[in-house]
N, C-alpha and C. Protein backbone atom coordinates (compact mmCIF):
# COMPACT_ATOMS: atom_id res chain seq x y z
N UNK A 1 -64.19 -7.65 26.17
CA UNK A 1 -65.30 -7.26 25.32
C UNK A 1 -66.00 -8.51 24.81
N UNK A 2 -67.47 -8.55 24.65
CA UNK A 2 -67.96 -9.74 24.48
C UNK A 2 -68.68 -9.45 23.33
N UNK A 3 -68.78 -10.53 22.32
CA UNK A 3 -69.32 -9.99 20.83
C UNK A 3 -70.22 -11.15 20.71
N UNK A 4 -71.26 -11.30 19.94
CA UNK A 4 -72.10 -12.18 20.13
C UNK A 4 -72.84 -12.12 18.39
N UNK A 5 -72.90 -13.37 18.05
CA UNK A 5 -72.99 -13.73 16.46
C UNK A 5 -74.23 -15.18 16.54
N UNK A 6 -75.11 -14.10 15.93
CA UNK A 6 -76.21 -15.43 15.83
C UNK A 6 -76.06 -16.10 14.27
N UNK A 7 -77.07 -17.65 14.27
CA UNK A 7 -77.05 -17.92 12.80
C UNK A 7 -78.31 -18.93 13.28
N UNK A 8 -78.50 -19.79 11.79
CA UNK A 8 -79.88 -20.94 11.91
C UNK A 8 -81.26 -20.25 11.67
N UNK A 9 -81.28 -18.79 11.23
CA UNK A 9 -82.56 -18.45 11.34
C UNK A 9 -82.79 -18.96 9.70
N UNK A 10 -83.85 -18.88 9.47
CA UNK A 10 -84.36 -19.42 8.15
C UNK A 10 -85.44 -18.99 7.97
N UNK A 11 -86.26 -19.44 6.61
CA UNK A 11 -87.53 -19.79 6.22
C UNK A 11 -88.61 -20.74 6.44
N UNK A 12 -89.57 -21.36 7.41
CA UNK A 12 -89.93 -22.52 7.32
C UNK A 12 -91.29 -22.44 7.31
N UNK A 13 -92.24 -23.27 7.24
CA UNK A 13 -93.64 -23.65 7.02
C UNK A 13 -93.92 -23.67 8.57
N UNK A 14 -95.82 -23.42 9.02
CA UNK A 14 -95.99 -23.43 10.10
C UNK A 14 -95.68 -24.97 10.71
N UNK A 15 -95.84 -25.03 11.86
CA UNK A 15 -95.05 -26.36 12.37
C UNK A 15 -93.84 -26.88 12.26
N UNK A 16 -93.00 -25.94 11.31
CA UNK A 16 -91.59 -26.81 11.36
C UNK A 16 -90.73 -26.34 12.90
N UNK A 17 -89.51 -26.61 12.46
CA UNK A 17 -88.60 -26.04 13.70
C UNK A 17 -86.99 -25.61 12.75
N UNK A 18 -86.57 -25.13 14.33
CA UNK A 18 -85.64 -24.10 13.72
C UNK A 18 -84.77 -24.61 14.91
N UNK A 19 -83.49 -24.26 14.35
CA UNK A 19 -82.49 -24.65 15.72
C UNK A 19 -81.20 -22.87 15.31
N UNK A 20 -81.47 -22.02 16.35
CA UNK A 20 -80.70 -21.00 16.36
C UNK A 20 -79.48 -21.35 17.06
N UNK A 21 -78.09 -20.63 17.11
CA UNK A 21 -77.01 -20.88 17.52
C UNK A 21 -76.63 -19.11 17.99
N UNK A 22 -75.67 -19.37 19.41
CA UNK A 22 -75.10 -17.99 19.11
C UNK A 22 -73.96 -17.95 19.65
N UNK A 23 -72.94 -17.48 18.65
CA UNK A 23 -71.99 -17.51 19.42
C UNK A 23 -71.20 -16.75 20.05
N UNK A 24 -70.26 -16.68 21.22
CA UNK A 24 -70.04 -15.87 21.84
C UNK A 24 -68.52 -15.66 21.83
N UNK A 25 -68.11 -13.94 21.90
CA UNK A 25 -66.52 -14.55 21.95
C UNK A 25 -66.30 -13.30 23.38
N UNK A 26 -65.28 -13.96 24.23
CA UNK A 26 -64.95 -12.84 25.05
C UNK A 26 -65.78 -14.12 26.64
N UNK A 27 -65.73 -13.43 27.94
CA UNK A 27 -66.23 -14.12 28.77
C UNK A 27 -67.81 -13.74 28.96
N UNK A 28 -68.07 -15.26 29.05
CA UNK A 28 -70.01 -14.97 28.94
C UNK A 28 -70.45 -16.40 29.90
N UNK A 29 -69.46 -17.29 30.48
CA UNK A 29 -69.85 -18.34 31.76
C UNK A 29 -71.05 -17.73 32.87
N UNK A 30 -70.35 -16.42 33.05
CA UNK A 30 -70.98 -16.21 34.39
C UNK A 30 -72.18 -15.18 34.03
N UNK A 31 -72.50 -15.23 33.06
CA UNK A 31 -73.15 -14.48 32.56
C UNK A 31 -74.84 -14.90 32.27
N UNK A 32 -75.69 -13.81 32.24
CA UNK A 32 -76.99 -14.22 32.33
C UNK A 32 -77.67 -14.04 30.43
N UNK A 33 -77.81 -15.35 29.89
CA UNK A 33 -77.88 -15.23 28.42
C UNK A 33 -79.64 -15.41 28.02
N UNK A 34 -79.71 -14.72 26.98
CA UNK A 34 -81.16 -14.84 26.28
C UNK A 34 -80.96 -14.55 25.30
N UNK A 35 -82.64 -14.78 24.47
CA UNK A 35 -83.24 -14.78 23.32
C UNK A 35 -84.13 -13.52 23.22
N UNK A 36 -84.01 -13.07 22.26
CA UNK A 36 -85.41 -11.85 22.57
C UNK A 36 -85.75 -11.83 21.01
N UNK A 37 -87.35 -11.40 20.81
CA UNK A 37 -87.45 -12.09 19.19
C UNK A 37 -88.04 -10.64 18.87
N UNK A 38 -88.20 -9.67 17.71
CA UNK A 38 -88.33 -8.59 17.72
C UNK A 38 -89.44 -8.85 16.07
N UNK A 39 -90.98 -8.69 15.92
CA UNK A 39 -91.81 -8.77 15.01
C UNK A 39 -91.07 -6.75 14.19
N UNK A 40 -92.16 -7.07 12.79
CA UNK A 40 -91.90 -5.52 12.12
C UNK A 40 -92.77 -4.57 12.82
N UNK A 41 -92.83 -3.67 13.40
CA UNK A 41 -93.54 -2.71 13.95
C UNK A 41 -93.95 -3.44 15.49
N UNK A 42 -93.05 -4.06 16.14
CA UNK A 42 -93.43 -3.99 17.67
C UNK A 42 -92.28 -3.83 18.38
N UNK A 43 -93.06 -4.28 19.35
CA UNK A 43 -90.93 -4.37 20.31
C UNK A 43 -90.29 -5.29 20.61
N UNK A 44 -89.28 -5.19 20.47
CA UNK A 44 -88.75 -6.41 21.00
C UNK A 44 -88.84 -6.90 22.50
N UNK A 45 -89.55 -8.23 22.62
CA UNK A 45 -89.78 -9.19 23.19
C UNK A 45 -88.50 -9.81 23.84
N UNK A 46 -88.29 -10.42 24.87
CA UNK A 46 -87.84 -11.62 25.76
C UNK A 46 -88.21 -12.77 25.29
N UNK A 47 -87.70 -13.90 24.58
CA UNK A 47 -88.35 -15.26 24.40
C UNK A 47 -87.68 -15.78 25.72
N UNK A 48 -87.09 -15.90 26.23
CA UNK A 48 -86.42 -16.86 27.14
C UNK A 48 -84.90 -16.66 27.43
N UNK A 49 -84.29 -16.72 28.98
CA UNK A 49 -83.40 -16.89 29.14
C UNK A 49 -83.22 -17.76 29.81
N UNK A 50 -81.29 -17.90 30.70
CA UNK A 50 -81.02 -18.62 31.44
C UNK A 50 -79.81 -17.62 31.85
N UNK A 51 -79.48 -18.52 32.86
CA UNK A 51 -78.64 -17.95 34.02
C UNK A 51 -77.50 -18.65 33.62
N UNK A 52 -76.43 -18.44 34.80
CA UNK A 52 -75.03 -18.90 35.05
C UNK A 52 -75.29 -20.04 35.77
N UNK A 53 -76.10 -20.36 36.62
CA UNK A 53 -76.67 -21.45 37.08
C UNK A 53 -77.55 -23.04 36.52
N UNK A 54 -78.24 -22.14 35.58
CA UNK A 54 -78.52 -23.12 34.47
C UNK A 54 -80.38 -22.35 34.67
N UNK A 55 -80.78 -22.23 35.49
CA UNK A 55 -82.37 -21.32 35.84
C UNK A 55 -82.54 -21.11 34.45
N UNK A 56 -84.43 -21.41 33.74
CA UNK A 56 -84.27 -21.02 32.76
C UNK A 56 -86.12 -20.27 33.10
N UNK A 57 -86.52 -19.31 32.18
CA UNK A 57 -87.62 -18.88 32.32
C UNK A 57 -87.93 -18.50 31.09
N UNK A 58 -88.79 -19.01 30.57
CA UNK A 58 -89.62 -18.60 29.40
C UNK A 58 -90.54 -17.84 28.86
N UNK A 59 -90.78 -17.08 28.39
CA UNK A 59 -92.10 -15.97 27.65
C UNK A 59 -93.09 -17.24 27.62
N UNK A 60 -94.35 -16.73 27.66
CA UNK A 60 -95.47 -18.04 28.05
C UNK A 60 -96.05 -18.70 26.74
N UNK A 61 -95.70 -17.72 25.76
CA UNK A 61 -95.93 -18.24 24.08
C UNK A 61 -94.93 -19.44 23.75
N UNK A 62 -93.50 -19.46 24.41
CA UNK A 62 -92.23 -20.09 24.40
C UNK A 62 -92.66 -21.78 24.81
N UNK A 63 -93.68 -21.76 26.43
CA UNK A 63 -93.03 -22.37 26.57
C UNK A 63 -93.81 -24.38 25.87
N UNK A 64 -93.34 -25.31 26.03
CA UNK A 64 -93.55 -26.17 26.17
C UNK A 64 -93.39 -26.46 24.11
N UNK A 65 -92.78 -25.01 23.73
CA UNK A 65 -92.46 -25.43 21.93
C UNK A 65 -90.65 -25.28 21.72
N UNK A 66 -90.06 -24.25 22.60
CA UNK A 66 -88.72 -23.74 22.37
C UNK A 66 -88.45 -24.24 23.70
N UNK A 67 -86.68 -24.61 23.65
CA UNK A 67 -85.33 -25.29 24.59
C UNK A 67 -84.42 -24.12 24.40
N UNK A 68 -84.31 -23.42 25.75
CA UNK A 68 -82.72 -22.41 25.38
C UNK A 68 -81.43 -23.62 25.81
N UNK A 69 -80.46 -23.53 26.15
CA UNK A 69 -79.55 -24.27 26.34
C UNK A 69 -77.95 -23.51 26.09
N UNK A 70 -77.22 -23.73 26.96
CA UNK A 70 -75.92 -23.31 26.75
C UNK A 70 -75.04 -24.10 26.57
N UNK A 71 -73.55 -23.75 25.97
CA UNK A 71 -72.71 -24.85 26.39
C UNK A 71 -71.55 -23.50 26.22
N UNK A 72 -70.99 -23.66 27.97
CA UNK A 72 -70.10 -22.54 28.15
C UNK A 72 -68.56 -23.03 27.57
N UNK A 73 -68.31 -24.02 27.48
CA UNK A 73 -67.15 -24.58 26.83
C UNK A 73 -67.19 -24.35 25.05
N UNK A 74 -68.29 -24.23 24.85
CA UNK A 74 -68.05 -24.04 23.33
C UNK A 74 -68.52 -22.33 23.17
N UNK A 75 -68.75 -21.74 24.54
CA UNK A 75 -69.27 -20.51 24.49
C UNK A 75 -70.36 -20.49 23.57
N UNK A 76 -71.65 -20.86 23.48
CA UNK A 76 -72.74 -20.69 22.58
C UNK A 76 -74.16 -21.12 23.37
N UNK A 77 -74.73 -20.26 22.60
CA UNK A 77 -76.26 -20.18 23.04
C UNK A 77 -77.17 -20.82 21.90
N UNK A 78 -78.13 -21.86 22.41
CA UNK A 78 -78.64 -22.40 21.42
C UNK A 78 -80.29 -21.75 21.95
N UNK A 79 -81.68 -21.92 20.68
CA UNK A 79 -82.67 -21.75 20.62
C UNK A 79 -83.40 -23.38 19.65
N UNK A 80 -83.58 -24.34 20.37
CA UNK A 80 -84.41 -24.96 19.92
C UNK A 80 -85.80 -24.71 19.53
N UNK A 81 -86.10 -24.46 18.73
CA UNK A 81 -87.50 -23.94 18.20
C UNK A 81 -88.49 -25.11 17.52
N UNK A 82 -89.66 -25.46 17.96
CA UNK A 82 -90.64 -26.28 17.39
C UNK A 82 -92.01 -25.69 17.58
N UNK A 83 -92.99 -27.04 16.47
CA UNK A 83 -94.48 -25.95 16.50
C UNK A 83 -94.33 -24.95 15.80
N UNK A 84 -93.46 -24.12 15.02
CA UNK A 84 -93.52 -22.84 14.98
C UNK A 84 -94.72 -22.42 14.00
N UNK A 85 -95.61 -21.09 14.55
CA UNK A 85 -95.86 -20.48 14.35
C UNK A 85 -95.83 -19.27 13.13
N UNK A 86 -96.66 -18.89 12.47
CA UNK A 86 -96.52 -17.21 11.91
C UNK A 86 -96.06 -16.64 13.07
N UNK A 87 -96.64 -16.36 14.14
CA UNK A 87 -96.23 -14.93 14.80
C UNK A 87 -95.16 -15.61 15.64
N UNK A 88 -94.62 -16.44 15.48
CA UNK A 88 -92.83 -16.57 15.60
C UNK A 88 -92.09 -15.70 14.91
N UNK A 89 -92.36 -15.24 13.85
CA UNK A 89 -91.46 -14.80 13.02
C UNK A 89 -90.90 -13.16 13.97
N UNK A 90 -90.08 -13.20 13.25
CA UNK A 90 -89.43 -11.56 13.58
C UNK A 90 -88.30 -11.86 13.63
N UNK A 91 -86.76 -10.83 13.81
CA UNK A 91 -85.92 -10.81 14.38
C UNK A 91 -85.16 -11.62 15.75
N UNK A 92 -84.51 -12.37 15.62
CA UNK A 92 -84.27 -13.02 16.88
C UNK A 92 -82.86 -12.66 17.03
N UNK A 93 -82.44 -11.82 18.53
CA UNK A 93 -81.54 -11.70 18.82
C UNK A 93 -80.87 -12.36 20.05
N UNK A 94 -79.92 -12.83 20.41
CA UNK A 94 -78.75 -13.03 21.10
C UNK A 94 -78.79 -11.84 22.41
N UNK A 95 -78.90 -12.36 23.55
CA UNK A 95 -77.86 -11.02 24.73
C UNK A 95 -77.22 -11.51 25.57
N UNK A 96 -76.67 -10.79 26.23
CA UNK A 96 -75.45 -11.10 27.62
C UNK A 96 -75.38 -10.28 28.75
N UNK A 97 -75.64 -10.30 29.29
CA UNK A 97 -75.62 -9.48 30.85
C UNK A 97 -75.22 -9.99 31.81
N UNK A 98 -74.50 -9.49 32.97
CA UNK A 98 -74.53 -10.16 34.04
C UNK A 98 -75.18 -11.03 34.92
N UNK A 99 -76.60 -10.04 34.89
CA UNK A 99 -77.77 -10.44 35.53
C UNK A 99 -78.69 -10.42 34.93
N UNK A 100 -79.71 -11.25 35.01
CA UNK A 100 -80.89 -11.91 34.20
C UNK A 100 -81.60 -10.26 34.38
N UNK A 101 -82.60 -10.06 33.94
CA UNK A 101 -83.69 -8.79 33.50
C UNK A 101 -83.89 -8.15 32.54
N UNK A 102 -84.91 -7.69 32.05
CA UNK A 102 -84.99 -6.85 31.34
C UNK A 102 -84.35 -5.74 30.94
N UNK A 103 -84.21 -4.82 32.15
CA UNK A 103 -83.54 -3.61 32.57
C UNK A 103 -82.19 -3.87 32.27
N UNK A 104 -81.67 -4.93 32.79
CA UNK A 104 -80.33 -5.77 32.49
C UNK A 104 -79.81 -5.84 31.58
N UNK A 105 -80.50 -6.20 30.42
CA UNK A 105 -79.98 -6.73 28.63
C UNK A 105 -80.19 -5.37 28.03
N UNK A 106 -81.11 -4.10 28.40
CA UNK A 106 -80.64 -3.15 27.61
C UNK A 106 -79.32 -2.38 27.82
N UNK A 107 -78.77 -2.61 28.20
CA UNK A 107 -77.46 -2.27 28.47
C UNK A 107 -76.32 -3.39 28.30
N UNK A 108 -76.52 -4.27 28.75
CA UNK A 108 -75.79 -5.71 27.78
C UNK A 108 -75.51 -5.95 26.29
N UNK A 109 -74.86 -6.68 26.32
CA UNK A 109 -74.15 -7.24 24.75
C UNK A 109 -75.61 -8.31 23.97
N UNK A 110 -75.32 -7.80 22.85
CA UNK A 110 -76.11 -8.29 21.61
C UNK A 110 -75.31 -8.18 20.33
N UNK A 111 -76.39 -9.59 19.88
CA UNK A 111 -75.66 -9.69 18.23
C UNK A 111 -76.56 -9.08 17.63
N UNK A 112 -75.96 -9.18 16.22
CA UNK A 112 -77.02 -8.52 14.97
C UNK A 112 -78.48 -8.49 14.55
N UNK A 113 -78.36 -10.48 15.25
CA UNK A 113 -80.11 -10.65 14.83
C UNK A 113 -79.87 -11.54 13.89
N UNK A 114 -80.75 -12.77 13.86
CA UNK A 114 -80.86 -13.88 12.72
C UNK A 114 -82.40 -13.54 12.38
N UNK A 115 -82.84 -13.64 11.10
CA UNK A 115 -84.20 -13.79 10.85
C UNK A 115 -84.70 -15.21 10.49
N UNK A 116 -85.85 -14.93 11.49
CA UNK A 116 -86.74 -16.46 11.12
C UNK A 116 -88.38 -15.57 10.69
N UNK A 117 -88.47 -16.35 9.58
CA UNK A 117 -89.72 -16.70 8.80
C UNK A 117 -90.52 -17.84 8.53
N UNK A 118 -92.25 -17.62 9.62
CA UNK A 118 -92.56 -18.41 9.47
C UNK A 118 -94.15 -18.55 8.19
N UNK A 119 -94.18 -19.30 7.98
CA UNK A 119 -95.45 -19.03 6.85
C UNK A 119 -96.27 -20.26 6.64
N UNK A 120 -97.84 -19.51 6.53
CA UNK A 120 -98.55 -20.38 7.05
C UNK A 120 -99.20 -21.56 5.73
């Protein structure tokens, strides 16, 4: 069983950054990990994943401000976050699936959700 525990979300001013963590307990190496960021009244979003391979693909708002990154030895998923934005803000959750997709992570493992707040 794989359980998954985010933290690092915060409060910050536009332009700061945020460094999310997630951690994982149970096997998640071979596993296809992401970010998905969820605003109040929309849906939750994909920010970015990566593979078991290391493949990473980004939401196009993501890219060239946020770093996903793993480290399967410490089992954890990181979200480097910079630039940030107001409409960064929302819910940011943690997933685990076998295989990278959409279709994939709704049926996959997730954590609770860290909140980040950004303000302008």
């Amino acid at each position: 069983e794989v359980q998954l525990v985010e933290s690092g979300g915060g409060s910050v001013q536009s332009g700061g950054s945020l460094r999310l963590s997630c951690a994982a307990s149970g096997y998640t190496s071979g596993y296809c990990m992401a970010w998905f960021r969820q605003a109040p009244g929309k849906e939750r979003e994909e920010v970015a994943h990566i593979d078991d391979d290391g493949t990473i693909v980004y939401e196009e708002s993501a890219k060239g401000r946020f770093a996903i990154s793993r480290d399967n030895a410490k089992g954890t998923l990181y979200l480097q976050m910079s630039s940030l934005k107001p409409e960064d803000s929302g819910t940011y959750y943690c997933a685990a699936s076998p295989v990278c997709g959409t279709v994939a992570f709704r049926s996959g493992y997730w954590g609770p959700g860290t909140q980040v707040t950004v303000s302008s």
